[in-house]
N, C-alpha and C. Protein backbone atom coordinates (compact mmCIF):
# COMPACT_ATOMS: atom_id res chain seq x y z
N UNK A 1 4.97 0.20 27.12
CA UNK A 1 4.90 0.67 25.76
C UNK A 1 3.79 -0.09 25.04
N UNK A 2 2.67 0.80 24.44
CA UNK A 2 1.90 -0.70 23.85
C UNK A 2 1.86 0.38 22.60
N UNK A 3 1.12 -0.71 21.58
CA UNK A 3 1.25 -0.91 20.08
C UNK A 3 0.13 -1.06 19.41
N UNK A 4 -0.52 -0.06 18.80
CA UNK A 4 -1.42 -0.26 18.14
C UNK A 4 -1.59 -0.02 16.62
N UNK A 5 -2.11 -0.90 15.67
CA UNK A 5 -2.18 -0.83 14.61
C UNK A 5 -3.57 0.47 13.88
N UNK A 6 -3.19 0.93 13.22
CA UNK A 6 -3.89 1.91 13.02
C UNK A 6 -4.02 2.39 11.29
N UNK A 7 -5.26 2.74 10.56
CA UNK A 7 -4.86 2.95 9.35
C UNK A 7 -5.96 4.32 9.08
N UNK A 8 -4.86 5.13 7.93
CA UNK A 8 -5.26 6.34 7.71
C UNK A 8 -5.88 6.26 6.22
N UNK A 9 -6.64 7.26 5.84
CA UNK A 9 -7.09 6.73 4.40
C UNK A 9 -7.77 8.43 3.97
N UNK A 10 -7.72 8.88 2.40
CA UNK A 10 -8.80 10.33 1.99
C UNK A 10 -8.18 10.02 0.53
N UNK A 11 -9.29 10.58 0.18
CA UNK A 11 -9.71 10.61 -1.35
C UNK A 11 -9.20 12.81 -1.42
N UNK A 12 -8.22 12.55 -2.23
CA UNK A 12 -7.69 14.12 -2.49
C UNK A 12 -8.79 14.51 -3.72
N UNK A 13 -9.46 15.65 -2.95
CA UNK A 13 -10.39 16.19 -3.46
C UNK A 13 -10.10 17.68 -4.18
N UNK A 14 -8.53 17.94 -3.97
CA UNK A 14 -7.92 19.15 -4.51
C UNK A 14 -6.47 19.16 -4.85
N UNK A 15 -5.93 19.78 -5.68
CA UNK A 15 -4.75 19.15 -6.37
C UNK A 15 -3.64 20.38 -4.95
N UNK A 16 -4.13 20.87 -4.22
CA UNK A 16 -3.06 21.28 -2.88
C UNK A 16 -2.61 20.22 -2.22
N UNK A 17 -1.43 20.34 -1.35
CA UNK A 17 -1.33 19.53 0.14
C UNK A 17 -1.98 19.19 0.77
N UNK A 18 -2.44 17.91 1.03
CA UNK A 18 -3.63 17.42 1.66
C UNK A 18 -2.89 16.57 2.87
N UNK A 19 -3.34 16.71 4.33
CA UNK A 19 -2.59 16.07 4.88
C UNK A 19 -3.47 14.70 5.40
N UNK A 20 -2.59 13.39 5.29
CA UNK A 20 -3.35 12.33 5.53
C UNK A 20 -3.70 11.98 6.88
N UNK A 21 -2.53 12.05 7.37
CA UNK A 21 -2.16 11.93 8.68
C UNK A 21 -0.96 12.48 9.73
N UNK A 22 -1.85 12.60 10.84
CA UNK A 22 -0.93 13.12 11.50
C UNK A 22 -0.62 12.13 12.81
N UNK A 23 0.81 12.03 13.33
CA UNK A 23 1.15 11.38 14.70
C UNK A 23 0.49 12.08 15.69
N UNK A 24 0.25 11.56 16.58
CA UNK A 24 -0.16 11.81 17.88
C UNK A 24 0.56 12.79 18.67
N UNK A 25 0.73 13.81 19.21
CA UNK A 25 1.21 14.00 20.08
C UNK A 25 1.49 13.66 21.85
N UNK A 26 0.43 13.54 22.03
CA UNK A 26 0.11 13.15 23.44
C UNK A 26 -1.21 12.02 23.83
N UNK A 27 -0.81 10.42 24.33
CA UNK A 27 0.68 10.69 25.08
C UNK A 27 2.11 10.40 23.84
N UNK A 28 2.65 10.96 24.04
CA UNK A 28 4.34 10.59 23.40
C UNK A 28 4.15 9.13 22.72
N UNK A 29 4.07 9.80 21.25
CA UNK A 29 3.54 8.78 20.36
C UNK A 29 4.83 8.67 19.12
N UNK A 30 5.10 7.86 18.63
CA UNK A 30 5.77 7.67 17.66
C UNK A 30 4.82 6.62 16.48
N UNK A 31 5.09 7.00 14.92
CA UNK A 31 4.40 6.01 13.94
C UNK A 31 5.53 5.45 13.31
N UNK A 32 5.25 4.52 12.70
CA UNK A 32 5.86 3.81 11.64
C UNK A 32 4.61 3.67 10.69
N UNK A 33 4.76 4.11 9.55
CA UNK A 33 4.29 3.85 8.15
C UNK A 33 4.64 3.16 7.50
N UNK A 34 4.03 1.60 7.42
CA UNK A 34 4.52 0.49 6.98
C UNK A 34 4.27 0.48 5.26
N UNK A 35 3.18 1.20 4.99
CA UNK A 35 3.06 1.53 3.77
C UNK A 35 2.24 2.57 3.50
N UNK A 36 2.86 3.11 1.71
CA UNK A 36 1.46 4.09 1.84
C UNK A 36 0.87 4.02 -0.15
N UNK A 37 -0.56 3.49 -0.10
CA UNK A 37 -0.94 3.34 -1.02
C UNK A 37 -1.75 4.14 -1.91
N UNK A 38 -1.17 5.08 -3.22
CA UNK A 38 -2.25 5.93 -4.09
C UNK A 38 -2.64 5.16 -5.28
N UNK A 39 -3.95 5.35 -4.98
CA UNK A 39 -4.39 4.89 -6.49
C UNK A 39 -5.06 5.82 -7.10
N UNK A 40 -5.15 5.59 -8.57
CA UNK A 40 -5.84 6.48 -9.29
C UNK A 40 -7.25 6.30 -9.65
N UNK A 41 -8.23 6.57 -9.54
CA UNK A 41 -9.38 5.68 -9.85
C UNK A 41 -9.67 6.59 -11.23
N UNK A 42 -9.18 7.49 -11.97
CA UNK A 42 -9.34 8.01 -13.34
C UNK A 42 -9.42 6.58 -14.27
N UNK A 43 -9.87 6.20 -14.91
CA UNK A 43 -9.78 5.40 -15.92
C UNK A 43 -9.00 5.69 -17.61
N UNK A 44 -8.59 7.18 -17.43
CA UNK A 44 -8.15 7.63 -18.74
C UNK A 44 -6.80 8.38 -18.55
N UNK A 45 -6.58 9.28 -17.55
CA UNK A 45 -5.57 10.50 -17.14
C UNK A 45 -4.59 9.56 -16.32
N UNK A 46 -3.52 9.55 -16.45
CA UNK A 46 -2.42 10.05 -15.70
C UNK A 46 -2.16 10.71 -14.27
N UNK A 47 -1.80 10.48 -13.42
CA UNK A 47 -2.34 11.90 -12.00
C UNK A 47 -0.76 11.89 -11.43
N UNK A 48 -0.16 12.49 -11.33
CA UNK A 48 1.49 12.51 -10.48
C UNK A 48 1.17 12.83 -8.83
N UNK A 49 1.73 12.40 -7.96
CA UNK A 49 1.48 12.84 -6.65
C UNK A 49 3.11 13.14 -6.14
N UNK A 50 2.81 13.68 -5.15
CA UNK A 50 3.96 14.18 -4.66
C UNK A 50 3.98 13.96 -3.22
N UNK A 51 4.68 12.77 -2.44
CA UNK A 51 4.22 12.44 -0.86
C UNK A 51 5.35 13.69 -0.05
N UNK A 52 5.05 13.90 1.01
CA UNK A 52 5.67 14.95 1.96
C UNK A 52 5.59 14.57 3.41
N UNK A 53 6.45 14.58 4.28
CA UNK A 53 6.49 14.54 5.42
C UNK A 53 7.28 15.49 6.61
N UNK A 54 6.38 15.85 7.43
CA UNK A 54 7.69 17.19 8.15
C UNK A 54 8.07 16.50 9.21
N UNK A 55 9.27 17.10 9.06
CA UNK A 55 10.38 16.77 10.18
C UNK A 55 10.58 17.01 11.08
N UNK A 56 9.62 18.19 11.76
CA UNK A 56 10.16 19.50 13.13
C UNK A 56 8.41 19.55 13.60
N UNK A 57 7.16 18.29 13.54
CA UNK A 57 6.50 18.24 14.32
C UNK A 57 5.35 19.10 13.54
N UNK A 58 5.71 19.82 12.37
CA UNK A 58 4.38 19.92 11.31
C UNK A 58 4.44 21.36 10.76
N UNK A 59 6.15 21.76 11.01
CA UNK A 59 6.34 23.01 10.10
C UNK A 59 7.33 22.35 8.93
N UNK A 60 8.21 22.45 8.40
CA UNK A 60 9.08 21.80 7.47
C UNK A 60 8.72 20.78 6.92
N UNK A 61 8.13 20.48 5.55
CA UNK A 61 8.24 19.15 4.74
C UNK A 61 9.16 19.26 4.17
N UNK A 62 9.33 17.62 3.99
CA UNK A 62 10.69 16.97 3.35
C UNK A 62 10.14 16.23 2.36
N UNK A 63 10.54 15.98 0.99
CA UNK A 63 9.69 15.01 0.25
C UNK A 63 9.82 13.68 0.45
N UNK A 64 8.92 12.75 0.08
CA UNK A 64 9.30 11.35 0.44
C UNK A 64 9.48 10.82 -1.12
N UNK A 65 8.22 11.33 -1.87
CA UNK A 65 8.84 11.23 -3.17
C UNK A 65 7.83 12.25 -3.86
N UNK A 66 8.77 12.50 -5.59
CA UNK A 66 8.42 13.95 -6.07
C UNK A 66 7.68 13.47 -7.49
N UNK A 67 6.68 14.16 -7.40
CA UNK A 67 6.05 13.98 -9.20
C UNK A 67 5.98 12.50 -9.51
N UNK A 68 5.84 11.70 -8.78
CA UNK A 68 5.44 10.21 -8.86
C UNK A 68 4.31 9.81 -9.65
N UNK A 69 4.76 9.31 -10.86
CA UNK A 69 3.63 9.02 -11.42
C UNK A 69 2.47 7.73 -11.50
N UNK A 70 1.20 8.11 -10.97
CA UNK A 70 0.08 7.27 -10.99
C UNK A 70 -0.64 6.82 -12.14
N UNK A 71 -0.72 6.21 -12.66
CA UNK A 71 -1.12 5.44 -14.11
C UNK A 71 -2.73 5.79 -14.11
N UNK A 72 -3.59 5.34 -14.86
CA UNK A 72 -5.20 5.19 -14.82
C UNK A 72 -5.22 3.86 -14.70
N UNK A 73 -5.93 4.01 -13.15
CA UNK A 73 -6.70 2.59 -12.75
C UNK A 73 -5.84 1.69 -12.21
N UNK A 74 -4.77 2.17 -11.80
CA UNK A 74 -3.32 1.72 -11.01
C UNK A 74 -3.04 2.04 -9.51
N UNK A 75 -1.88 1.31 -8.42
CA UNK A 75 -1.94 1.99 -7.70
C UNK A 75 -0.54 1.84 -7.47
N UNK A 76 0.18 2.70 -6.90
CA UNK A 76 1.18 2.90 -6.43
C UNK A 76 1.59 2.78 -5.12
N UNK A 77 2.66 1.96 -4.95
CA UNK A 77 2.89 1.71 -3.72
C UNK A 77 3.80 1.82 -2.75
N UNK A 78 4.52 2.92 -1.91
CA UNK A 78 5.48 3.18 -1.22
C UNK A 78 5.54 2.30 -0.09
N UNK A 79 6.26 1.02 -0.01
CA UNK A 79 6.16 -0.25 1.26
C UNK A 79 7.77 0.28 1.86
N UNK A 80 8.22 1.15 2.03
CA UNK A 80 9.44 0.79 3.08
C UNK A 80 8.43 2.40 4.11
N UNK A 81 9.30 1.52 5.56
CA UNK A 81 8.92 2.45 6.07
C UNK A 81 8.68 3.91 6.49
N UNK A 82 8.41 4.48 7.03
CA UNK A 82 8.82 5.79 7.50
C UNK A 82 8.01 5.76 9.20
N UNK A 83 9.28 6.74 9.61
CA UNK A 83 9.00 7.17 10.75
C UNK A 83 8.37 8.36 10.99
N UNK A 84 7.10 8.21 11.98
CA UNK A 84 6.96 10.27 12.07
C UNK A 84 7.22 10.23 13.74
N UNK A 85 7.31 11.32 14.13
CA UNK A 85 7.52 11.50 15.75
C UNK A 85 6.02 12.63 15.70
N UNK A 86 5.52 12.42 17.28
CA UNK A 86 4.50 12.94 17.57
C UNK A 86 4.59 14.47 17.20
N UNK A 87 3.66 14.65 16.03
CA UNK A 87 2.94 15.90 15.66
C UNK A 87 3.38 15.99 14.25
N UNK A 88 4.10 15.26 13.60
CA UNK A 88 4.65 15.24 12.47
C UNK A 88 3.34 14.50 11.35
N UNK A 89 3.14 15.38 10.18
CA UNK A 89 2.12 15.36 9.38
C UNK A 89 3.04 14.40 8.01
N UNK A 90 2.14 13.60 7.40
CA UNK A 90 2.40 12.84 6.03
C UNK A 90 1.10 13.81 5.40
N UNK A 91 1.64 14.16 4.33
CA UNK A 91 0.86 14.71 3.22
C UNK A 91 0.84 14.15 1.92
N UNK A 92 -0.14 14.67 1.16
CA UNK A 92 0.09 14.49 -0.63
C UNK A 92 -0.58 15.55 -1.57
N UNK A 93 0.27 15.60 -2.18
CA UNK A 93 -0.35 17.06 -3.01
C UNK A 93 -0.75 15.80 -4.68
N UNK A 94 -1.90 15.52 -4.67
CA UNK A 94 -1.74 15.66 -6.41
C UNK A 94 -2.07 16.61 -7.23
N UNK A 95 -1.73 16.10 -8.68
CA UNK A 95 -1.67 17.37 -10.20
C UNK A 95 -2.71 17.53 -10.51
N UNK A 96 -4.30 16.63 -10.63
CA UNK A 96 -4.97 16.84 -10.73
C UNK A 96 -6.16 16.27 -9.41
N UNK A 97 -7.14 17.26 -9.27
CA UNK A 97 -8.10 17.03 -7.75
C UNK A 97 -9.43 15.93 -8.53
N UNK A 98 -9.81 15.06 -7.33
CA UNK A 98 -10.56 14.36 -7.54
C UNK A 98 -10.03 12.24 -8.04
N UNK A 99 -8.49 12.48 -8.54
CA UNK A 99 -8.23 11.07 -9.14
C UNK A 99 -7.55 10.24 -8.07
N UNK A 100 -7.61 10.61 -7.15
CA UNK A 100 -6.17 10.17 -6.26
C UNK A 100 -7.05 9.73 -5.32
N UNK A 101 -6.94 8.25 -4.69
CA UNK A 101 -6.90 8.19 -3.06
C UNK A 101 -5.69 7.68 -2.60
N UNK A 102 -5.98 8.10 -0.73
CA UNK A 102 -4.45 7.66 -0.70
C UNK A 102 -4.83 6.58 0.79
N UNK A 103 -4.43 5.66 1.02
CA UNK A 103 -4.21 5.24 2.11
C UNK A 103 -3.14 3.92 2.83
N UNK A 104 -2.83 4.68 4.04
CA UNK A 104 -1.70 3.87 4.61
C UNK A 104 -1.98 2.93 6.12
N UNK A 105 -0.87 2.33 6.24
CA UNK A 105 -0.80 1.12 7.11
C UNK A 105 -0.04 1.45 8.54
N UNK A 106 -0.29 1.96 9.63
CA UNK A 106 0.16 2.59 10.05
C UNK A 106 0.24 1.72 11.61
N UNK A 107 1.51 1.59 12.44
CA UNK A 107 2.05 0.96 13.41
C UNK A 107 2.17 2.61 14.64
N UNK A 108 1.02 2.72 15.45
CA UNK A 108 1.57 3.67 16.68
C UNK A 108 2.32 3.07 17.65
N UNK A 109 3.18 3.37 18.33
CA UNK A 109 3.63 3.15 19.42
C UNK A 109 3.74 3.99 20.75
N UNK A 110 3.27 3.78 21.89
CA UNK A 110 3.13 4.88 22.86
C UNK A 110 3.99 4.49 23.89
């Protein structure tokens, strides 16, 4: 089994579902998401994000959290983990496109 540290990172350039990352499928990969960090780089606005993760390999999202609000010039920080199993997508939709980056800390295991 080996272990590699790995980190995902995008600047949401549209207020849709943007997916950050996805697990591996092959070989038979599992992640742990040790954290996942949005900041706002707006200096004036407000931006809410909404994190998502599917459960069934990259049809079904589940929220991780809803309408979360990002401050101006702040960042927000989701530190407990999450698990994805190979093919399973982490997403983020924010309210407005262009204020948001997002990036996480990410543990593969094969």
């Amino acid at each position: 089994m080996a272990n590699t540290f790995s980190n995902a990172g995008i600047a949401l350039t549209t207020t849709g579902r943007t997916t950050v990352y996805t697990c591996p499928s092959s070989p038979t990969t599992t992640a742990i998401l040790h954290a996942i960090y949005i900041s706002n780089v707006d200096g004036t606005n407000s931006v809410n994000a909404t994190v998502e993760a599917t459960v069934d390999g990259g049809t079904t999202y589940r929220k991780i959290g809803y309408l979360l609000p990002v401050p101006p010039n702040s960042t927000l920080i989701l530190d407990k983990p999450v698990n994805l199993e190979g093919g399973d997508i982490l997403a983020v939709t924010a309210s407005v496109a262009n204020d948001l980056e997002v990036f996480c800390s990410i543990l593969e295991v094969t």
